[in-house]
PDB file of N, CA and C in Angstrom:
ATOM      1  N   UNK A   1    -156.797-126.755 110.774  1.00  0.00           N
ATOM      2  CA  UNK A   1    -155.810-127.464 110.015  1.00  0.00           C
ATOM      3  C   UNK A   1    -154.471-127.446 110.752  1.00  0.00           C
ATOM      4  N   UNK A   2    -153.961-126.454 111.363  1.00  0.00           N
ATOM      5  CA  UNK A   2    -152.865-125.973 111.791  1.00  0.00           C
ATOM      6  C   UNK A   2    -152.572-127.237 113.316  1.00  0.00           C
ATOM      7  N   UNK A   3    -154.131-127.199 113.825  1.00  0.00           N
ATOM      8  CA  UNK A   3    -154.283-127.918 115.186  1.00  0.00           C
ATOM      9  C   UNK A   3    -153.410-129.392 114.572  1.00  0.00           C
ATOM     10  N   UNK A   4    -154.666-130.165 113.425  1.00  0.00           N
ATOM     11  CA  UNK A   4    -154.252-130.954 113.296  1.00  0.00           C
ATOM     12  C   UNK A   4    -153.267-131.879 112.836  1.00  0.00           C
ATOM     13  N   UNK A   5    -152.545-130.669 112.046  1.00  0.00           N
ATOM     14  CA  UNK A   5    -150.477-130.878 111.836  1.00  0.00           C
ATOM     15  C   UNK A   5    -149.913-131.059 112.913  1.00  0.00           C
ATOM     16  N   UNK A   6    -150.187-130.308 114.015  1.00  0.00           N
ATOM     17  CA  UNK A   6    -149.655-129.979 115.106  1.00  0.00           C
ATOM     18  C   UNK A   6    -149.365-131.410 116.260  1.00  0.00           C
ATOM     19  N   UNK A   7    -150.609-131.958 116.014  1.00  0.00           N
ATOM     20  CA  UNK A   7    -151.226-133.260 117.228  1.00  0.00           C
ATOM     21  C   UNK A   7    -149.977-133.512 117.020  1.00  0.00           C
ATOM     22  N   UNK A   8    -149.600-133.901 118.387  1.00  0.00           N
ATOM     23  CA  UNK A   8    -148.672-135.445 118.487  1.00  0.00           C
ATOM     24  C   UNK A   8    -149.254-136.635 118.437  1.00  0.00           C
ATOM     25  N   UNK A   9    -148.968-137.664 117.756  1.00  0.00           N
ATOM     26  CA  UNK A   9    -149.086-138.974 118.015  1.00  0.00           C
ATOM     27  C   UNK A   9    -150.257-139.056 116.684  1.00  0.00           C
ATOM     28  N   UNK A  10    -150.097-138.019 115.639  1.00  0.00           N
ATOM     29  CA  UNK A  10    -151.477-138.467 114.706  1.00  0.00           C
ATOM     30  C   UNK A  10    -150.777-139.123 113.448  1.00  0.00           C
ATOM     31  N   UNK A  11    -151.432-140.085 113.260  1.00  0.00           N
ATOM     32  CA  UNK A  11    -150.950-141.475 112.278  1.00  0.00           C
ATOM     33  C   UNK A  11    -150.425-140.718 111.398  1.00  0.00           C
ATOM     34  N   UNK A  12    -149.178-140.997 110.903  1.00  0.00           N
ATOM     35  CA  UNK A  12    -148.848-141.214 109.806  1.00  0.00           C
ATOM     36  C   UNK A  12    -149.437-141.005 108.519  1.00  0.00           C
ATOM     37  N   UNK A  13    -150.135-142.324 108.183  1.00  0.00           N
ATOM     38  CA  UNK A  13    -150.784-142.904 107.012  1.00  0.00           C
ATOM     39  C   UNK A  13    -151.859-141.900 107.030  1.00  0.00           C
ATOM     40  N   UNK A  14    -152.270-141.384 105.739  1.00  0.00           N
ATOM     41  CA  UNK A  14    -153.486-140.019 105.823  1.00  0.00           C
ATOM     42  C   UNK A  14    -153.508-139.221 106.479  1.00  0.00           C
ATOM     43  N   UNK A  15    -152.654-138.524 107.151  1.00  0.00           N
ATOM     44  CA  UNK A  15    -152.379-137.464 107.565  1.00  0.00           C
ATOM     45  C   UNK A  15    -152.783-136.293 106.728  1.00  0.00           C
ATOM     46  N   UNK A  16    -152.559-135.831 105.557  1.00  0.00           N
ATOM     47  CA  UNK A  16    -152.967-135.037 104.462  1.00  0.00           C
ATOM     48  C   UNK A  16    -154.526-135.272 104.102  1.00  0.00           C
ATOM     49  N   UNK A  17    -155.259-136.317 104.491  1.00  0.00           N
ATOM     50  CA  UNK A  17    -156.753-137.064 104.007  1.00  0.00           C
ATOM     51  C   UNK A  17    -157.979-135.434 104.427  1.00  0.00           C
ATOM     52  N   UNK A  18    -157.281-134.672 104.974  1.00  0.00           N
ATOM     53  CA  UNK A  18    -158.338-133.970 105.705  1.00  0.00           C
ATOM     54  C   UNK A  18    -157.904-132.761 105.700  1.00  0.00           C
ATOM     55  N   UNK A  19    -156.943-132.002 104.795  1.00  0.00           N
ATOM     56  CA  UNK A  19    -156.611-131.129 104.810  1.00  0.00           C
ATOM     57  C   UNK A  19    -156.414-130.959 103.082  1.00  0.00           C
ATOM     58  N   UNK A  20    -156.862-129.707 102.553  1.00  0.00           N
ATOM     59  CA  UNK A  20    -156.611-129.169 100.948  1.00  0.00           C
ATOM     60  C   UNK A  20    -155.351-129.064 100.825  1.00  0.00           C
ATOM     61  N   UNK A  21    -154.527-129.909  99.854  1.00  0.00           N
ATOM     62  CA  UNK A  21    -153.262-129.212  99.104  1.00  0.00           C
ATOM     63  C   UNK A  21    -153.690-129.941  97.246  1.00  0.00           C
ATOM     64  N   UNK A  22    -152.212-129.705  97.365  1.00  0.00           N
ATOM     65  CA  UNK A  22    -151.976-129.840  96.096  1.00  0.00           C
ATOM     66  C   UNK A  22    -150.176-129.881  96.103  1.00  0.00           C
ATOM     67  N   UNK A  23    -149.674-130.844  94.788  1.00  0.00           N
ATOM     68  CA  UNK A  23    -148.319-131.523  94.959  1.00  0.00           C
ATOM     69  C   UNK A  23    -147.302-129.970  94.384  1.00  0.00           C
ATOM     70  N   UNK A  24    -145.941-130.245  94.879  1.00  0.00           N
ATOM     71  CA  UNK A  24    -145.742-129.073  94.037  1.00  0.00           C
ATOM     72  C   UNK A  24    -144.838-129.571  92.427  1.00  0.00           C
ATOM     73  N   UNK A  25    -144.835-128.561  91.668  1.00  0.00           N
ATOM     74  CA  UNK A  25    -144.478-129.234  90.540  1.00  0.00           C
ATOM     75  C   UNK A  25    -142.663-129.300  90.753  1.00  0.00           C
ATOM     76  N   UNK A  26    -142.254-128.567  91.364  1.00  0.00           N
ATOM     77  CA  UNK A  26    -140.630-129.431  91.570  1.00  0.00           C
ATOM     78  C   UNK A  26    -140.262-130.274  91.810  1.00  0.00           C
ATOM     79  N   UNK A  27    -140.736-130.044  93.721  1.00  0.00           N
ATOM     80  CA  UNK A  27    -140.329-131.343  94.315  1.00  0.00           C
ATOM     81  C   UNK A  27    -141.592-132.527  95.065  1.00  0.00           C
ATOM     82  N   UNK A  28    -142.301-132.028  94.089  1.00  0.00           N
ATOM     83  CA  UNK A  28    -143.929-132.997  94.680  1.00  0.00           C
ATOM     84  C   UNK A  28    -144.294-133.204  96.367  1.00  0.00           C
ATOM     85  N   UNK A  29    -143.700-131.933  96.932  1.00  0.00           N
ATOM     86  CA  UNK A  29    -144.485-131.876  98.222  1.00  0.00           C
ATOM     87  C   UNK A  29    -145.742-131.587  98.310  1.00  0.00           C
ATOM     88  N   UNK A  30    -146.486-131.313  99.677  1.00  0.00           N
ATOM     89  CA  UNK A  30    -147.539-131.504  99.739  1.00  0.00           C
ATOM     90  C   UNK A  30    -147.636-129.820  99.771  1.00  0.00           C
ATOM     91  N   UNK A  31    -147.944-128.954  99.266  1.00  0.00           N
ATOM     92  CA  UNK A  31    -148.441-127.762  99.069  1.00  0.00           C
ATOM     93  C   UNK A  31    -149.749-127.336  99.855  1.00  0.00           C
ATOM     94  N   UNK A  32    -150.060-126.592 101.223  1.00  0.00           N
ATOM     95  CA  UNK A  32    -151.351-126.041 101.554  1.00  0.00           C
ATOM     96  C   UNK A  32    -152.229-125.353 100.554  1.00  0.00           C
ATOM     97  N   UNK A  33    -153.340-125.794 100.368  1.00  0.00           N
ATOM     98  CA  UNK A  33    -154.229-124.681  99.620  1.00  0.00           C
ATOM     99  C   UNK A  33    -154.003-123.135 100.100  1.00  0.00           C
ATOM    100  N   UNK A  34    -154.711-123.348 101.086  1.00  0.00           N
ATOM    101  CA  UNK A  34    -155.161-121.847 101.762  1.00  0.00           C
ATOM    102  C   UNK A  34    -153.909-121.072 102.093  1.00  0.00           C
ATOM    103  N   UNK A  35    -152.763-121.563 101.850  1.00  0.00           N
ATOM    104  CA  UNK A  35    -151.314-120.549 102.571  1.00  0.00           C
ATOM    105  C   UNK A  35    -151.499-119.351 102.089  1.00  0.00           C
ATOM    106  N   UNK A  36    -150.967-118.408 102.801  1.00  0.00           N
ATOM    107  CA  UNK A  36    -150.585-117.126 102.923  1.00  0.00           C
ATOM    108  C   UNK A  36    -149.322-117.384 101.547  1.00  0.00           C
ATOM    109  N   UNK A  37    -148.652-118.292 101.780  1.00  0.00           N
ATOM    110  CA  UNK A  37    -147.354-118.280 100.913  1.00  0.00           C
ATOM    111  C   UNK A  37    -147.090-119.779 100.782  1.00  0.00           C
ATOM    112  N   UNK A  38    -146.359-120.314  99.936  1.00  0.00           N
ATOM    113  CA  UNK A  38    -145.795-121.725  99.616  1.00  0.00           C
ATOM    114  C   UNK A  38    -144.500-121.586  99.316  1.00  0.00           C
ATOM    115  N   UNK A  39    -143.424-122.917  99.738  1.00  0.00           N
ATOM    116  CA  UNK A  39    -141.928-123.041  99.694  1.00  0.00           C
ATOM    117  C   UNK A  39    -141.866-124.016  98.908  1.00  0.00           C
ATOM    118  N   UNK A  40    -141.219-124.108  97.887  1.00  0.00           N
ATOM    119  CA  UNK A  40    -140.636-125.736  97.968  1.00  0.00           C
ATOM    120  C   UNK A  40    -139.033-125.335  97.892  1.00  0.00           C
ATOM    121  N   UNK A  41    -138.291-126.500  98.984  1.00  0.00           N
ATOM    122  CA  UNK A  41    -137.403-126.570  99.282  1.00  0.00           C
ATOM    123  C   UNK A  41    -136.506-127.960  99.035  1.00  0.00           C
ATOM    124  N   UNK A  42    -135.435-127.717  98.791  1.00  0.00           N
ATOM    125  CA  UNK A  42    -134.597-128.799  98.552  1.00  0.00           C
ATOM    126  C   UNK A  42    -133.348-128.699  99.346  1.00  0.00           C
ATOM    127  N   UNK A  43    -133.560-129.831 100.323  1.00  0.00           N
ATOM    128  CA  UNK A  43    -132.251-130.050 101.356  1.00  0.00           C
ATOM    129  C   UNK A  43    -131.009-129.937 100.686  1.00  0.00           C
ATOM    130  N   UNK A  44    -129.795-128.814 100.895  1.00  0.00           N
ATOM    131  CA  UNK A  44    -128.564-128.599 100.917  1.00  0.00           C
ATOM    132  C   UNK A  44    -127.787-129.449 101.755  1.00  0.00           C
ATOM    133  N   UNK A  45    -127.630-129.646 103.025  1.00  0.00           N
ATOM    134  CA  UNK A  45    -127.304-130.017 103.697  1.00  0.00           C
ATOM    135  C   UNK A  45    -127.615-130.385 105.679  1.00  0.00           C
ATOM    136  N   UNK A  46    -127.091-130.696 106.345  1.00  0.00           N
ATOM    137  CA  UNK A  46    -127.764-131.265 107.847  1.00  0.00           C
ATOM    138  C   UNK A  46    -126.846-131.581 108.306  1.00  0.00           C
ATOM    139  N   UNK A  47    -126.843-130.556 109.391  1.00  0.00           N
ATOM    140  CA  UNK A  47    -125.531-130.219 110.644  1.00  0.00           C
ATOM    141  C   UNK A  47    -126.566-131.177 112.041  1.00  0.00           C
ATOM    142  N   UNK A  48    -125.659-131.400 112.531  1.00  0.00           N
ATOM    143  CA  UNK A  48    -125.605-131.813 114.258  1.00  0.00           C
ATOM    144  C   UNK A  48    -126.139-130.676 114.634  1.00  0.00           C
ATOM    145  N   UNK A  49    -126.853-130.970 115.601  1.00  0.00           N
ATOM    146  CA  UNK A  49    -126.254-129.714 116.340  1.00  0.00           C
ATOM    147  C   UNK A  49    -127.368-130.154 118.259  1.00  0.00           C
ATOM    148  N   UNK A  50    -126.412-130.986 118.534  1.00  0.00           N
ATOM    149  CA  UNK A  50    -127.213-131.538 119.965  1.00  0.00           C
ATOM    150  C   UNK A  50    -128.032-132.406 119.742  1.00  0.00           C
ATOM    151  N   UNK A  51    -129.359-132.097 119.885  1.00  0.00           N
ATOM    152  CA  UNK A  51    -130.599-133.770 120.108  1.00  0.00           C
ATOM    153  C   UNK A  51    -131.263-132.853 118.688  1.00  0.00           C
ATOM    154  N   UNK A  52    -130.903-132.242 118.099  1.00  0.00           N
ATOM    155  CA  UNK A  52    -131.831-131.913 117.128  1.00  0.00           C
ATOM    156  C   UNK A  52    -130.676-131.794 115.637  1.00  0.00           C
ATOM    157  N   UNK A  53    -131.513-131.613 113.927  1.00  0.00           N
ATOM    158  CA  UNK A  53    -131.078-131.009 113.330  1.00  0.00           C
ATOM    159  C   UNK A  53    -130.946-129.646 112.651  1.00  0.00           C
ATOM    160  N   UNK A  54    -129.903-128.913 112.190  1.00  0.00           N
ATOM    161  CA  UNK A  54    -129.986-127.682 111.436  1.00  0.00           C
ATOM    162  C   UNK A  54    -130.261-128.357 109.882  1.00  0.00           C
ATOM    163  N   UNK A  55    -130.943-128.290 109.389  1.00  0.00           N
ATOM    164  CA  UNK A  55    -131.699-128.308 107.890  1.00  0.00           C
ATOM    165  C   UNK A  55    -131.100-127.260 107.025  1.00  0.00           C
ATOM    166  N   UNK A  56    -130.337-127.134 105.898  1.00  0.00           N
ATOM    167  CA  UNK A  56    -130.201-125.957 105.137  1.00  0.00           C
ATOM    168  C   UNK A  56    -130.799-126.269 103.417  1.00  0.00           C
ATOM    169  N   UNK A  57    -131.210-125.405 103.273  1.00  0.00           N
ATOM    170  CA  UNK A  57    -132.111-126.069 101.948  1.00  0.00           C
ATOM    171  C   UNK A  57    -131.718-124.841 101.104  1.00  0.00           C
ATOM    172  N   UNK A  58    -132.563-125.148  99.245  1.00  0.00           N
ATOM    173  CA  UNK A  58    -132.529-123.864  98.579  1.00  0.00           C
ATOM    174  C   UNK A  58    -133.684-123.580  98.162  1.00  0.00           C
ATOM    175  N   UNK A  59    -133.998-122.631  98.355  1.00  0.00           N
ATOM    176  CA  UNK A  59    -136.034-122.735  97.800  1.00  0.00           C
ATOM    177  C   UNK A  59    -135.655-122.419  96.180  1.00  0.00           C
ATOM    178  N   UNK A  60    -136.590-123.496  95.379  1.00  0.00           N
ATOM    179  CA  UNK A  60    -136.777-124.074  94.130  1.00  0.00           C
ATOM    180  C   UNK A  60    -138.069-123.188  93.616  1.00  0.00           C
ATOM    181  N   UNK A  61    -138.749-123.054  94.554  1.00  0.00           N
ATOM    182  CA  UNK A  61    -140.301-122.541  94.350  1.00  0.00           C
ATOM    183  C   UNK A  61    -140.730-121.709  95.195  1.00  0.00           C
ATOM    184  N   UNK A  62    -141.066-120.402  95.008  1.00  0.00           N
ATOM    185  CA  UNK A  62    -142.047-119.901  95.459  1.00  0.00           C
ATOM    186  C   UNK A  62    -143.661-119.686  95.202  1.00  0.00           C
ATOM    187  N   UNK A  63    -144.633-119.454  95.566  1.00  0.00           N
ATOM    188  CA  UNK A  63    -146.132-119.112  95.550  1.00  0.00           C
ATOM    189  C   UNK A  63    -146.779-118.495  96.171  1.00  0.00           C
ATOM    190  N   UNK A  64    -147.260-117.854  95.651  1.00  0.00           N
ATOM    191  CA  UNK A  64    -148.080-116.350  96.446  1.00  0.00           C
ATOM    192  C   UNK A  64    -149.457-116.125  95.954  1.00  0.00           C
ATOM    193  N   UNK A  65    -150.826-116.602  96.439  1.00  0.00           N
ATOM    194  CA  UNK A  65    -152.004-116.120  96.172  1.00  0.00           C
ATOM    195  C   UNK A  65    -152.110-114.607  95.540  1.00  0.00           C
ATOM    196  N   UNK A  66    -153.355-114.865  94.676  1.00  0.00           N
ATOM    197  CA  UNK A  66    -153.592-113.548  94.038  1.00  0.00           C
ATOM    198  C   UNK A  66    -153.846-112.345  94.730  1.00  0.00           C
ATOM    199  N   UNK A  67    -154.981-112.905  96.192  1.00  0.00           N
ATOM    200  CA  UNK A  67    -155.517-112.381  97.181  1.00  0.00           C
ATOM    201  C   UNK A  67    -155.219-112.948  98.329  1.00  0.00           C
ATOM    202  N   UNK A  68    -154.282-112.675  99.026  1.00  0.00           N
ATOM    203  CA  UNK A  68    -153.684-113.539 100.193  1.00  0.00           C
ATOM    204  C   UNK A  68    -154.389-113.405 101.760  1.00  0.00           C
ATOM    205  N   UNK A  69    -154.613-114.070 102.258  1.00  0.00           N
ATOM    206  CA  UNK A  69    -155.400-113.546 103.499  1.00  0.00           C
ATOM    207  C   UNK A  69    -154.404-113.241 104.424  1.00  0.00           C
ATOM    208  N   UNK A  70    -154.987-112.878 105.625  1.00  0.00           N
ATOM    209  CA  UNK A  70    -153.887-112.526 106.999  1.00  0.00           C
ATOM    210  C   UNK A  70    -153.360-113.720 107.614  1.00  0.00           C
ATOM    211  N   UNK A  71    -152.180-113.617 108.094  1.00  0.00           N
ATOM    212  CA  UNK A  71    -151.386-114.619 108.425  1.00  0.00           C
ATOM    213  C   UNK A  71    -151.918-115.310 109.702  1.00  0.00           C
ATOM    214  N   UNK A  72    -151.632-116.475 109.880  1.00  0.00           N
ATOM    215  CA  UNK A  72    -151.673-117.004 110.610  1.00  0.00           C
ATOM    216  C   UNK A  72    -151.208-116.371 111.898  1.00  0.00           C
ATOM    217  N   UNK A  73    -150.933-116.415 113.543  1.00  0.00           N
ATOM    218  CA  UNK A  73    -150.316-116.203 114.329  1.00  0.00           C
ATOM    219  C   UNK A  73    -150.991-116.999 115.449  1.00  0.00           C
ATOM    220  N   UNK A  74    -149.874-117.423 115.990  1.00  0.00           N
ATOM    221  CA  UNK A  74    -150.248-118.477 117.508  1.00  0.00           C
ATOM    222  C   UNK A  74    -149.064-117.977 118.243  1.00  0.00           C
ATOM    223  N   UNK A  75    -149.865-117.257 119.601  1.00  0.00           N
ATOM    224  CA  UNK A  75    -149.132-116.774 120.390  1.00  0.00           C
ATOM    225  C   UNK A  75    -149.370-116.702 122.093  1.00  0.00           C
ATOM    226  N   UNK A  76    -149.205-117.231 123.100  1.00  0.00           N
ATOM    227  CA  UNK A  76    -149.587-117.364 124.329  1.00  0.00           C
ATOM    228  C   UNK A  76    -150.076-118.335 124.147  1.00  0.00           C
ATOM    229  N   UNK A  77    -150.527-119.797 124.010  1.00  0.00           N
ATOM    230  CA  UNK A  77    -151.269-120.524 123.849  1.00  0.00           C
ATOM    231  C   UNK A  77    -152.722-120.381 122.700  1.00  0.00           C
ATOM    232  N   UNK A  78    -152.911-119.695 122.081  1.00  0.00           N
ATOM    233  CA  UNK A  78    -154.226-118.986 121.201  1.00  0.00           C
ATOM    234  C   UNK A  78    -153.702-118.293 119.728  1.00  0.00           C
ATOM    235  N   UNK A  79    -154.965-118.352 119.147  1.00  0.00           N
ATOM    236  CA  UNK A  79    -154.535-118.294 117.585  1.00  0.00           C
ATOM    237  C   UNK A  79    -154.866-116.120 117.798  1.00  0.00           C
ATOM    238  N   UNK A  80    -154.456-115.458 117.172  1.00  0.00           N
ATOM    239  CA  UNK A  80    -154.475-113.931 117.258  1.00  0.00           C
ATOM    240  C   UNK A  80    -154.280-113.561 115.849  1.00  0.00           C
ATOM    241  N   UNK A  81    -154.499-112.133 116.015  1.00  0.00           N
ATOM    242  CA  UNK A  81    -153.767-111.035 114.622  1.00  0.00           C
ATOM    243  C   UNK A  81    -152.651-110.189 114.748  1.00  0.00           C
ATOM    244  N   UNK A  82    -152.133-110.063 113.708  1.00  0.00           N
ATOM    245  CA  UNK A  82    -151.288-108.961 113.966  1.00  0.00           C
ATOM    246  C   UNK A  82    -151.825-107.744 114.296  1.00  0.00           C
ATOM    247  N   UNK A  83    -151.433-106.728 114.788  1.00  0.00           N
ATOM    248  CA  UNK A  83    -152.098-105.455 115.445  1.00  0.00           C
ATOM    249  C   UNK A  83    -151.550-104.652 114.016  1.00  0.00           C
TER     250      UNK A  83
END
């Protein structure tokens, strides 16, 4: 799942078609099933800052599985665990 967020150049349109969520009830984002954890966030504000932006938001929502699995980690090129 992670790969296929990741692709560059993957359409737009159905992007979500192949991956489990669910909307969130604040701000009707797209929520991962399987997360370790869920945000929903609502943009505060958006600084300059060179060829990119700083994003400042307020989280509205949190979510936390009953039974959470181990986190994700991608590190050197490859998916790993924490030690």
């Amino acid at each position: 799942m992670s790969q296929w967020l990741a692709t560059r150049g993957r359409p737009l349109h159905g992007r979500l078609d192949r991956v489990p969520h669910r909307r969130g009830a604040v701000t009707g984002v797209a929520l991962l099933t399987d997360s370790v954890a869920t945000l929903e966030v609502r943009t505060t504000a958006l600084h300059a800052a060179g060829d990119h932006s700083i994003v400042v938001g307020e989280v509205v929502s949190v979510g936390l599985p009953d039974e959470p699995g181990p986190p994700l980690v991608y590190h050197r090129g490859g998916y790993t665990h924490l030690a």
